[in-house]
C-alpha atoms as a PDB file:
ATOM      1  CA  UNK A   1      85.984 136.068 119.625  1.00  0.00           C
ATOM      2  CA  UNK A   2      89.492 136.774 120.061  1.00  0.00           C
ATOM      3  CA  UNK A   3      92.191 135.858 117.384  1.00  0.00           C
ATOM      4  CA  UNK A   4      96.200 135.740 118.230  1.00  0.00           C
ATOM      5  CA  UNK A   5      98.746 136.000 115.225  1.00  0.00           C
ATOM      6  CA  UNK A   6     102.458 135.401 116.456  1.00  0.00           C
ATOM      7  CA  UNK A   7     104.526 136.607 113.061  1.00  0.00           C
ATOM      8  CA  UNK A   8     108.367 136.012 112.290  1.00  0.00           C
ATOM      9  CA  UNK A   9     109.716 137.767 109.420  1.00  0.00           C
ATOM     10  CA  UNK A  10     112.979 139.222 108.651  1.00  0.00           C
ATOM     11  CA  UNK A  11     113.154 142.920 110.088  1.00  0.00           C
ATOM     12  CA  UNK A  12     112.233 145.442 107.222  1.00  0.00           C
ATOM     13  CA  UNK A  13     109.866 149.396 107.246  1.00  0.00           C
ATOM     14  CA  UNK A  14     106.605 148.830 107.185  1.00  0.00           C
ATOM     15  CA  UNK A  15     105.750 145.159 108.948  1.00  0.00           C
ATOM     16  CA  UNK A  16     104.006 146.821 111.825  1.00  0.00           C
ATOM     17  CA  UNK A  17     101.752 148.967 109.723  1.00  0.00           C
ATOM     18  CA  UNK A  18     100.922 146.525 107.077  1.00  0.00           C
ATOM     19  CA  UNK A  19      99.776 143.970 109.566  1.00  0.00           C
ATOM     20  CA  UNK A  20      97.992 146.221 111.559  1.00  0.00           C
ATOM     21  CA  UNK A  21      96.186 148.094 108.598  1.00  0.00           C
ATOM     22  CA  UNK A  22      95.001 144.450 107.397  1.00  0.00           C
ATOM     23  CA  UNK A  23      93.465 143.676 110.511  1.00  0.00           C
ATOM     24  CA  UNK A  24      91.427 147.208 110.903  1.00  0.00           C
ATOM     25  CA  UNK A  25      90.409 146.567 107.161  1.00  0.00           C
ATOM     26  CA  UNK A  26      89.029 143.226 108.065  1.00  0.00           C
ATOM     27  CA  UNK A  27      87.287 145.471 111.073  1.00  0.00           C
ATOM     28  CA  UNK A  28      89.355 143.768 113.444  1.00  0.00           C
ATOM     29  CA  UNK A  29      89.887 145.888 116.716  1.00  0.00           C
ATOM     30  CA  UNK A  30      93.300 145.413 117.791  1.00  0.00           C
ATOM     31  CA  UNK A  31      93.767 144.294 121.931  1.00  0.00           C
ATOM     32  CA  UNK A  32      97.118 143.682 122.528  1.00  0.00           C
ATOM     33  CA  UNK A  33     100.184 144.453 120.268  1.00  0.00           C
ATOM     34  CA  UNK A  34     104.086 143.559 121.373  1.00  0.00           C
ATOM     35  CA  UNK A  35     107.214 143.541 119.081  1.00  0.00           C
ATOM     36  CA  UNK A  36     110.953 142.457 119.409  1.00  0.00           C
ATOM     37  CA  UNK A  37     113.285 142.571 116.959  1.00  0.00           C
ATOM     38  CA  UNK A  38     116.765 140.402 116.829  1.00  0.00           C
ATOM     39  CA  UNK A  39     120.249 141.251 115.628  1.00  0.00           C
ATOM     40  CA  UNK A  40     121.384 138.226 113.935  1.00  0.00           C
ATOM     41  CA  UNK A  41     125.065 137.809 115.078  1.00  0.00           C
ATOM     42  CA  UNK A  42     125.976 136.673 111.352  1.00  0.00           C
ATOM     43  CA  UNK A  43     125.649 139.934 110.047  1.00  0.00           C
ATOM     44  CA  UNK A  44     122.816 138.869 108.244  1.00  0.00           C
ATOM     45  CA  UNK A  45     118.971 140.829 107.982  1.00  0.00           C
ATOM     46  CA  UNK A  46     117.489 140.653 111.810  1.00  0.00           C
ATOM     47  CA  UNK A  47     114.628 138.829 112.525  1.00  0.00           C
ATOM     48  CA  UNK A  48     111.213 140.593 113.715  1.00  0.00           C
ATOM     49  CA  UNK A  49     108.909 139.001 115.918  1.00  0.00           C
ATOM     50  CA  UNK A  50     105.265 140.345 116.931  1.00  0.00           C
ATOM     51  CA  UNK A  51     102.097 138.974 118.417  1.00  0.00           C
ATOM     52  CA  UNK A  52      98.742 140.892 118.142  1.00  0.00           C
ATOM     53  CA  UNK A  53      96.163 140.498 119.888  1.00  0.00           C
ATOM     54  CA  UNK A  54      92.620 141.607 118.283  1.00  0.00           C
ATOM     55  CA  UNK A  55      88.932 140.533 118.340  1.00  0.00           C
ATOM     56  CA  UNK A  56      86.925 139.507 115.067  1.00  0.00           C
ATOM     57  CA  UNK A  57      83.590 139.888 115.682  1.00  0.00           C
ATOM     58  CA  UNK A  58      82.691 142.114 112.744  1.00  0.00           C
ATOM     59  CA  UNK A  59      85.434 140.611 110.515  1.00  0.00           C
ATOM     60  CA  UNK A  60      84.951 140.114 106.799  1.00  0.00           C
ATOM     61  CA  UNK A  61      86.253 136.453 106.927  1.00  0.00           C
ATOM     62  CA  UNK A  62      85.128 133.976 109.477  1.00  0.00           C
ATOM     63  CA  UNK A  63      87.478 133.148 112.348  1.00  0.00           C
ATOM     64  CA  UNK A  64      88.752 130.173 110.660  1.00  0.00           C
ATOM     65  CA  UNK A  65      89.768 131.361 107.307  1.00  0.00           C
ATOM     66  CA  UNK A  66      92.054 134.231 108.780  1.00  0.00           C
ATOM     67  CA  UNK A  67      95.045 132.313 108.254  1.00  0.00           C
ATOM     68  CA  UNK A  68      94.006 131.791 104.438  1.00  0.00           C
ATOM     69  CA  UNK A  69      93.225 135.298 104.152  1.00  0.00           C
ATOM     70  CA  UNK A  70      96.213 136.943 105.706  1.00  0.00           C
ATOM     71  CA  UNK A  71      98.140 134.660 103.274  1.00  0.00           C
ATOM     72  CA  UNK A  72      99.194 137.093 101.196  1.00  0.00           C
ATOM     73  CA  UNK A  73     100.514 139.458 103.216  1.00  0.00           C
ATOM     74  CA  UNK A  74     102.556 137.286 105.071  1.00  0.00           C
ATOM     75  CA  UNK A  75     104.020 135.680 101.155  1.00  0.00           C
ATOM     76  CA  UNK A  76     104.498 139.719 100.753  1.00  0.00           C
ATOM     77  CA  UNK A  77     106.632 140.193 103.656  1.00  0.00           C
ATOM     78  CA  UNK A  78     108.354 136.501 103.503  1.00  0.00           C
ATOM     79  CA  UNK A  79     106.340 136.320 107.037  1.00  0.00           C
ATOM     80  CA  UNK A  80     106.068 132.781 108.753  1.00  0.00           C
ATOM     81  CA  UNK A  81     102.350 133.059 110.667  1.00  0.00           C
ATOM     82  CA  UNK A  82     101.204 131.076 113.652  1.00  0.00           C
ATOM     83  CA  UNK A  83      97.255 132.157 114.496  1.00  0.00           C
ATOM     84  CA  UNK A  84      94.984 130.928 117.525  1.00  0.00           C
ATOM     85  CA  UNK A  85      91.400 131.572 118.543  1.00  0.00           C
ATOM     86  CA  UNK A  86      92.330 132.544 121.839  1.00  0.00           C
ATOM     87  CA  UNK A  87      88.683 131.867 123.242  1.00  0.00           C
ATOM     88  CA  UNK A  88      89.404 127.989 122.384  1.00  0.00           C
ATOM     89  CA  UNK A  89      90.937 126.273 124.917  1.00  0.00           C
ATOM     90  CA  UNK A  90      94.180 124.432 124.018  1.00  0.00           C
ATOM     91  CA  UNK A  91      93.741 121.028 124.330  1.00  0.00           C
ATOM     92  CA  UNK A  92      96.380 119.826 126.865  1.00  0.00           C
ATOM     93  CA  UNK A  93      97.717 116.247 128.775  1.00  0.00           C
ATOM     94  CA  UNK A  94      99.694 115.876 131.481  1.00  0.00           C
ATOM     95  CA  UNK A  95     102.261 113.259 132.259  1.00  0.00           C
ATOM     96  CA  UNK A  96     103.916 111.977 135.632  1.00  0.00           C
ATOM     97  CA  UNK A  97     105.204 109.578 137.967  1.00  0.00           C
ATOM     98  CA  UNK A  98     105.289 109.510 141.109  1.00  0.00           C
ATOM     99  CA  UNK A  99     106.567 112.559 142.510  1.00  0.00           C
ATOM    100  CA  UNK A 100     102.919 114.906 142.554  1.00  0.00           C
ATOM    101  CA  UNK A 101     103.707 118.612 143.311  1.00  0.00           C
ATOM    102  CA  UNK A 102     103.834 119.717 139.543  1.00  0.00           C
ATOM    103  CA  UNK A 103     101.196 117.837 138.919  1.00  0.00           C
ATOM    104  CA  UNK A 104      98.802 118.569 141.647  1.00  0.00           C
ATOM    105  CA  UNK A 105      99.720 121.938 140.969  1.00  0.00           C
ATOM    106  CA  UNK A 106      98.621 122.336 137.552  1.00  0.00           C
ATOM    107  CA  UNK A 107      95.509 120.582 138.373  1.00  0.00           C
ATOM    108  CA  UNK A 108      94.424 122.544 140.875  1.00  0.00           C
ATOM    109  CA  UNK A 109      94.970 126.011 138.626  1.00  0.00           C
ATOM    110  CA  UNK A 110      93.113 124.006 135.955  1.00  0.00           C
ATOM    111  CA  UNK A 111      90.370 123.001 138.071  1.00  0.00           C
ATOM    112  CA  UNK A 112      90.537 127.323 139.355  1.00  0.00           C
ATOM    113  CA  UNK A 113      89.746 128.314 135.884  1.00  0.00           C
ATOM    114  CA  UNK A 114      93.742 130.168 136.097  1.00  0.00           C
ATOM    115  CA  UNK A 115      95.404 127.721 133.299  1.00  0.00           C
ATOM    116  CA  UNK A 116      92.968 128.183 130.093  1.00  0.00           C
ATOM    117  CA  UNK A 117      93.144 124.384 129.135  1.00  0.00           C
ATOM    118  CA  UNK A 118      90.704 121.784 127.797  1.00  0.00           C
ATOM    119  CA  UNK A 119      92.536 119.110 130.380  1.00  0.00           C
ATOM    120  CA  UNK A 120      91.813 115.860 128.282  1.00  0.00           C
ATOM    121  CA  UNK A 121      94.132 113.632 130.026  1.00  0.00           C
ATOM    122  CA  UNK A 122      96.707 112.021 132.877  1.00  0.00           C
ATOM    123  CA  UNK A 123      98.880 109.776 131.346  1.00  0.00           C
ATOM    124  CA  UNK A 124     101.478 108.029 133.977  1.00  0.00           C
ATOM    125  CA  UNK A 125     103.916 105.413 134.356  1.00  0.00           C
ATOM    126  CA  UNK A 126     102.377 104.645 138.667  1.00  0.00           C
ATOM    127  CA  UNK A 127      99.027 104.475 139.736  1.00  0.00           C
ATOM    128  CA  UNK A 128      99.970 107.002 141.948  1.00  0.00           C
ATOM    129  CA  UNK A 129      97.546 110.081 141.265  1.00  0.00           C
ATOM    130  CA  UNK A 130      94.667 108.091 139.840  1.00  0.00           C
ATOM    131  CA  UNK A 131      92.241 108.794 142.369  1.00  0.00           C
ATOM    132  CA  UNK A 132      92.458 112.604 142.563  1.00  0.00           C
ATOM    133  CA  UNK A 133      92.110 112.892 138.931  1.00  0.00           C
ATOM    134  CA  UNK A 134      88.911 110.540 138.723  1.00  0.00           C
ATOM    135  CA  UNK A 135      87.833 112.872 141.406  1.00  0.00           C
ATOM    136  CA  UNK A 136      88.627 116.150 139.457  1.00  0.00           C
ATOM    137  CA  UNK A 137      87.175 113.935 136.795  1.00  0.00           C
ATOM    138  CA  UNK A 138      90.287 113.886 134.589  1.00  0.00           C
ATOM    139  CA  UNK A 139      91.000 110.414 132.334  1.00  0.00           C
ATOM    140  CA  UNK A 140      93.657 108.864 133.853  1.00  0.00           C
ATOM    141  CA  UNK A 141      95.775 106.380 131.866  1.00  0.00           C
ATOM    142  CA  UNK A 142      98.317 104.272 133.625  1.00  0.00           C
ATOM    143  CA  UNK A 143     101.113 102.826 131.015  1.00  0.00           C
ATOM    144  CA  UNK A 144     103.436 101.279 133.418  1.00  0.00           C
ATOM    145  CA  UNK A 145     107.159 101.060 131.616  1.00  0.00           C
ATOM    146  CA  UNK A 146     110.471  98.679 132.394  1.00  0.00           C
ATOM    147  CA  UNK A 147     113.578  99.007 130.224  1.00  0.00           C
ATOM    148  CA  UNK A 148     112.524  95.755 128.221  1.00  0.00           C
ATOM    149  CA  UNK A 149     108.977  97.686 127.712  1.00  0.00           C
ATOM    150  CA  UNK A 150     110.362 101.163 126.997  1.00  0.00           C
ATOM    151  CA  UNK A 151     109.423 101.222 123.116  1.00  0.00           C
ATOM    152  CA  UNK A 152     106.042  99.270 123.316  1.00  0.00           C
ATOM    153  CA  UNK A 153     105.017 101.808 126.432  1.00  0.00           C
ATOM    154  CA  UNK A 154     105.952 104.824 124.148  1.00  0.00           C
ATOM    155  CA  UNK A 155     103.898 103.730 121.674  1.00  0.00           C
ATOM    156  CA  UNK A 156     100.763 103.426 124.112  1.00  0.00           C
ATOM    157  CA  UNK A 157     101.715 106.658 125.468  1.00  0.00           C
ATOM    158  CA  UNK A 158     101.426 108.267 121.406  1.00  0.00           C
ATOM    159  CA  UNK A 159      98.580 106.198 120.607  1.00  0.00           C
ATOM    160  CA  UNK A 160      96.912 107.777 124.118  1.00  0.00           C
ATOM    161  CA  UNK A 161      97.802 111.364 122.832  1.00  0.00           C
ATOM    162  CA  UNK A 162      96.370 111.166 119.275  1.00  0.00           C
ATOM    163  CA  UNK A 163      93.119 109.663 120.831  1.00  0.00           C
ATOM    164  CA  UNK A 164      92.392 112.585 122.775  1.00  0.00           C
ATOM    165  CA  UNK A 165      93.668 114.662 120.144  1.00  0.00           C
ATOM    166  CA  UNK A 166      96.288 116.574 122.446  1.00  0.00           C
ATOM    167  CA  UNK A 167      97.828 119.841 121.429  1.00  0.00           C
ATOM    168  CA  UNK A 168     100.301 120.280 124.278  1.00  0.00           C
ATOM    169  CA  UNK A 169     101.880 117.949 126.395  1.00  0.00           C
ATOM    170  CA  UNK A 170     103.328 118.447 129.424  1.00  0.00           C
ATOM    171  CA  UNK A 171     105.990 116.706 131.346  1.00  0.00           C
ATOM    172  CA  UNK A 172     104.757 117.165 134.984  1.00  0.00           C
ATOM    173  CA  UNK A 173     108.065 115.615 136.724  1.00  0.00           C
ATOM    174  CA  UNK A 174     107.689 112.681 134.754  1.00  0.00           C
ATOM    175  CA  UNK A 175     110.712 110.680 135.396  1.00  0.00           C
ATOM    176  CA  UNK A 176     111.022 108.870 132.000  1.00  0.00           C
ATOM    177  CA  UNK A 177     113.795 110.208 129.236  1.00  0.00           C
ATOM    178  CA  UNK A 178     111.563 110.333 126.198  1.00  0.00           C
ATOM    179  CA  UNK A 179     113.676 108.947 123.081  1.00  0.00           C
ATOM    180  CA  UNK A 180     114.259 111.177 120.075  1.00  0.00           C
ATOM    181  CA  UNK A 181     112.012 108.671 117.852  1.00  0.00           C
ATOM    182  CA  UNK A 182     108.850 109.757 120.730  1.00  0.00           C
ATOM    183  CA  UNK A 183     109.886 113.124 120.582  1.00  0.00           C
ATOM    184  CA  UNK A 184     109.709 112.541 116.301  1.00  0.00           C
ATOM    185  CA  UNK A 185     106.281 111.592 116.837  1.00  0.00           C
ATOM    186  CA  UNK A 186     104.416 112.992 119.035  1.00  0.00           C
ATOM    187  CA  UNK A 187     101.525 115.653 117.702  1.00  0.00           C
ATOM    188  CA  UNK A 188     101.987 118.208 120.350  1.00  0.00           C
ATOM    189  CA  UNK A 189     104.733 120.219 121.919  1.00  0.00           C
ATOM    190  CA  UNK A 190     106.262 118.653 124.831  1.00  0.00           C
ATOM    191  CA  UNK A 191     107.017 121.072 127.987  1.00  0.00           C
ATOM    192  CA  UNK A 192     109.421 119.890 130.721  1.00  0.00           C
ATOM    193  CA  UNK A 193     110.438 120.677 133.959  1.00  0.00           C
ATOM    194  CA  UNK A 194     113.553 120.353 135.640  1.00  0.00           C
ATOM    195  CA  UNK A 195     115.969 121.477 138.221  1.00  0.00           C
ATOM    196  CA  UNK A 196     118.633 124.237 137.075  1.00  0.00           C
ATOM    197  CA  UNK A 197     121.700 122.774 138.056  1.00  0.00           C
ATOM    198  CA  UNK A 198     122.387 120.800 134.633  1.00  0.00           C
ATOM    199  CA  UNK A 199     124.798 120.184 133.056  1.00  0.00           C
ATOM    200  CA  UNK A 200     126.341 119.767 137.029  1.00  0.00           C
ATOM    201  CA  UNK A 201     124.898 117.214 139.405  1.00  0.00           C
ATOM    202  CA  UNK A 202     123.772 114.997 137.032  1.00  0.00           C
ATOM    203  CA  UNK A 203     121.275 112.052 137.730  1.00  0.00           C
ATOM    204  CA  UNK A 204     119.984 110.986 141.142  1.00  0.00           C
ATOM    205  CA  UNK A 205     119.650 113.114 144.365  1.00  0.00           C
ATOM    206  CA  UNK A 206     120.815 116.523 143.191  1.00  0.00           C
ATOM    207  CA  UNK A 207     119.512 118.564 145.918  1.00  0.00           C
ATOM    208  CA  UNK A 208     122.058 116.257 148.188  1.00  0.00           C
ATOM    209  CA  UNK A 209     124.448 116.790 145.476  1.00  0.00           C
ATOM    210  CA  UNK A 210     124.180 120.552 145.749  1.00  0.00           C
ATOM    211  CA  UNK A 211     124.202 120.378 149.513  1.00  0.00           C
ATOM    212  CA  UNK A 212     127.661 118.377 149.373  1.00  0.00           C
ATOM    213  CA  UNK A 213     128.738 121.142 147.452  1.00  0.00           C
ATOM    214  CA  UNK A 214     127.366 124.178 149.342  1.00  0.00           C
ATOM    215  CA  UNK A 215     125.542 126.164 146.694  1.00  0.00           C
ATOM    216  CA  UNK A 216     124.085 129.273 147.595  1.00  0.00           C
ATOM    217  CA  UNK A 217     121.561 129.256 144.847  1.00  0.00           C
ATOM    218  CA  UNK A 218     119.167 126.463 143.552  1.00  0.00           C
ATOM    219  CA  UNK A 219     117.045 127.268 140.274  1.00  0.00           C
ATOM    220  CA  UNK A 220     114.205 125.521 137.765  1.00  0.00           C
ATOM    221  CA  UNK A 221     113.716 125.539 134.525  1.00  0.00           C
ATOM    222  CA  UNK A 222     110.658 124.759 132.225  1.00  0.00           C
ATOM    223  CA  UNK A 223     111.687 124.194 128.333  1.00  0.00           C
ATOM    224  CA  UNK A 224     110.385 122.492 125.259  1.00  0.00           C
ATOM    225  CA  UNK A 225     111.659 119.039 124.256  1.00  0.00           C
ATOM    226  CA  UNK A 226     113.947 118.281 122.147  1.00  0.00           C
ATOM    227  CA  UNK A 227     116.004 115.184 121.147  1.00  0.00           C
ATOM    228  CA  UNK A 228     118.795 117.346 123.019  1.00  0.00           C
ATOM    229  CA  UNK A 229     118.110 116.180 126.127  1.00  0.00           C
ATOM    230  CA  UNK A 230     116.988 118.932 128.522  1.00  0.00           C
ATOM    231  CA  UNK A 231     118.675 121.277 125.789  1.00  0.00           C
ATOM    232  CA  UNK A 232     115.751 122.614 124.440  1.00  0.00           C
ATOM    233  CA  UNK A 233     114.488 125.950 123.954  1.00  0.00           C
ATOM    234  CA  UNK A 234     113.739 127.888 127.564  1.00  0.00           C
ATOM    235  CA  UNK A 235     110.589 129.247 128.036  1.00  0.00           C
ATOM    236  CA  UNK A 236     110.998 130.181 131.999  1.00  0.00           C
ATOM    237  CA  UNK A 237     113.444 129.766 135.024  1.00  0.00           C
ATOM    238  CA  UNK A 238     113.863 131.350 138.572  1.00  0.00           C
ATOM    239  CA  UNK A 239     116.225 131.168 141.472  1.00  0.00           C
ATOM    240  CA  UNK A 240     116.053 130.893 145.181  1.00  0.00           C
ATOM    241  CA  UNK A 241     119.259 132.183 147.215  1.00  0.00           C
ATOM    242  CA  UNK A 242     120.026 129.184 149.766  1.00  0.00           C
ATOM    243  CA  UNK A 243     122.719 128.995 152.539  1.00  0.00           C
ATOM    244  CA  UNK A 244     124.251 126.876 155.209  1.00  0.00           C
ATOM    245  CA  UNK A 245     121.357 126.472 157.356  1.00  0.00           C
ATOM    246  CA  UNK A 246     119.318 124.982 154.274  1.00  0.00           C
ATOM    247  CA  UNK A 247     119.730 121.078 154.466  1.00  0.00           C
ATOM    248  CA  UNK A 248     119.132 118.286 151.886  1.00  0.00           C
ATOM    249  CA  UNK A 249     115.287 118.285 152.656  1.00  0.00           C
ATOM    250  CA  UNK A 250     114.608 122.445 152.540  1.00  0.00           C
ATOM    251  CA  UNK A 251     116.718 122.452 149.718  1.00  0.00           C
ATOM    252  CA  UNK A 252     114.214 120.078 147.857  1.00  0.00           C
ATOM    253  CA  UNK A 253     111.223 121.703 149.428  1.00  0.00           C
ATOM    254  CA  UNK A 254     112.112 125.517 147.461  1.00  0.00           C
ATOM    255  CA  UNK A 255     113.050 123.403 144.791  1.00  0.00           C
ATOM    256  CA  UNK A 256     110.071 121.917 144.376  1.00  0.00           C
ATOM    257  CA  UNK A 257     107.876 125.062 144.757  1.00  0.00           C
ATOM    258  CA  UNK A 258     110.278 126.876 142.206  1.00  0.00           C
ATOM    259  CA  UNK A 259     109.521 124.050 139.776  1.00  0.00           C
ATOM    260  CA  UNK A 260     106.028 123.955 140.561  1.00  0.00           C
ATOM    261  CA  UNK A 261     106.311 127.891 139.894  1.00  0.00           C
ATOM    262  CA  UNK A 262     108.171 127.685 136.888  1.00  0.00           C
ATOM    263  CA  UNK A 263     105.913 124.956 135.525  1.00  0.00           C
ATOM    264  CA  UNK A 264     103.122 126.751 135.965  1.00  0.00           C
ATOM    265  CA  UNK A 265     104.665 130.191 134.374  1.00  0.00           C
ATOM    266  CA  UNK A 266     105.625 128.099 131.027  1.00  0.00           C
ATOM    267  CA  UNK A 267     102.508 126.056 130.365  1.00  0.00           C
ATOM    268  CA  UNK A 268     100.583 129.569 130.954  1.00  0.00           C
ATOM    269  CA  UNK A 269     102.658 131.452 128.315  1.00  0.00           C
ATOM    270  CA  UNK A 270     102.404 128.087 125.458  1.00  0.00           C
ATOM    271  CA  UNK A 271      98.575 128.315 126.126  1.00  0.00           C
ATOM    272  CA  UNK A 272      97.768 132.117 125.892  1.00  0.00           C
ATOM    273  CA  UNK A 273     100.192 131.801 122.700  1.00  0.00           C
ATOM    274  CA  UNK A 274     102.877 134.258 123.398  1.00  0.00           C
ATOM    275  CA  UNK A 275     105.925 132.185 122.639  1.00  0.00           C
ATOM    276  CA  UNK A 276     107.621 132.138 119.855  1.00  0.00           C
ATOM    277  CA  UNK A 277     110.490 129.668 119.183  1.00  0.00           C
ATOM    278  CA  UNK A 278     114.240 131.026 116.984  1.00  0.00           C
ATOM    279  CA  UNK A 279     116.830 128.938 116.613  1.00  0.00           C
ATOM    280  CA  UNK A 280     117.071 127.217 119.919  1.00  0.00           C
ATOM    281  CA  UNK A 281     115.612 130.320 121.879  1.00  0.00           C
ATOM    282  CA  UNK A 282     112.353 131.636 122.615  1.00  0.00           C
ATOM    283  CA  UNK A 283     110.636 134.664 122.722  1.00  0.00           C
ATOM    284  CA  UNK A 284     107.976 134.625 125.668  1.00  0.00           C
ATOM    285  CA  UNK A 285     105.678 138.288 125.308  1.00  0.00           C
ATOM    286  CA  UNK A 286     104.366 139.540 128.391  1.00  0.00           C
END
């Protein structure tokens, strides 16, 4: 089995080989190993950030009780420690309405063995997409939702997500604003998806709005949830150079398969555990 530590500590000599000699003590073989460390613009101690990679099958503690056991180290080195078994999938739900190419997309690299995800459930606000996920054999949960209903939906949609125990949610172009008292709640971390043109062309039709306005580059952007609306931390973006000859639809087509894209990217990095969230940034290791 293969175990992943992401590890935040303030910078100091010694954090790399400390860690590292743990795990080959445990006999631990070490995989993968990637590093950053971050000035802090304060002036105060920089923060370092690692994830290793390493497989325990002839560890001294069972998989479980690695967290426990690297305890001390990480109270030694004021360390904040985030483990996964990496050969257990994350257990992951998707949410949409009616537009499908994020969706569809991320079901068909689930279905291709490319996302490593235990794909409990569809939760959506249409009926929309019910039939190809009882055909890919996916639960699908429709919780329709009005602005009368908004707080009585939410609470179906949390109730839905505890039930199937969900680790990660993610916001497949679901067109609902989640309110900060969901956001509160919910037991996983939320991924969204969204254009890149925020904080400009706010609200309906911005592809028209950018085509009104001639831009020569369109962009996406995947981030975690926040009660900052689409301010939270960035996990992935792109761009697509556009001109002229690029009306309102082929504008929204490459948006849509930069989003799709991006998506895809994001949910990838959450569930191979190589992000690591500071502040309101990330760090996303390769």
């Amino acid at each position: 089995m293969r175990a992943v530590l992401l590890l935040t500590c303030p910078d100091q000599p010694g954090v790399v080989a400390k860690t590292a000699n743990w795990i080959a003590e445990q006999g631990g073989n070490i995989l993968h190993a990637e590093q950053h460390v971050a000035a802090s613009a304060s002036g105060a101690t920089a923060s370092f950030f690692q994830r290793i990679e390493f497989t325990t099958d002839a560890f001294s503690v069972a998989p479980h009780d690695i967290g426990q056991a690297f305890a001390p180290v990480a109270a030694e080195l004021a360390m904040s420690v985030d483990l996964r078994l990496a050969d257990v999938p994350m257990r992951l739900a998707l949410m949409a309405s009616r537009q499908p190419h994020c969706l569809y997309d991320l079901l068909t690299r689930w279905k291709s063995g490319e996302l490593p995800a235990d794909l409990r459930v569809v939760i959506s606000n249409h009926v929309d997409h019910q039939d190809i996920c009882e055909h890919l054999g996916v639960p699908y949960v429709h919780l329709p939702v009005t602005k009368q209903t908004k707080s009585e939906q939410e609470a179906k949609v949390l109730e839905t997500l505890r039930a199937y125990d969900i680790q990660l949610t993610v916001m497949a172009r679901y067109m609902q604003i989640l309110t900060d008292d969901f956001i509160a709640s919910c037991p996983s971390a939320i991924i969204n998806i969204h254009h890149s043109f925020l904080p400009a062309f706010i609200g309906a039709n911005p592809y028209r709005q950018a085509h009104d306005r001639g831009v020569k580059l369109i962009g996406a952007t995947a981030h975690y949830a926040t009660a900052d609306l689409d301010e939270g931390p960035i996990i992935e973006q792109d761009t697509h150079h556009v001109s002229h000859r690029d009306d309102v639809a082929r504008l929204t087509a490459k948006g849509r398969d930069l989003e799709t894209v991006v998506l895809a990217r994001a949910v990838r990095a959450h569930l191979e555990h190589r992000v690591i969230t500071h502040e309101n940034k990330t760090i996303v290791f390769s």
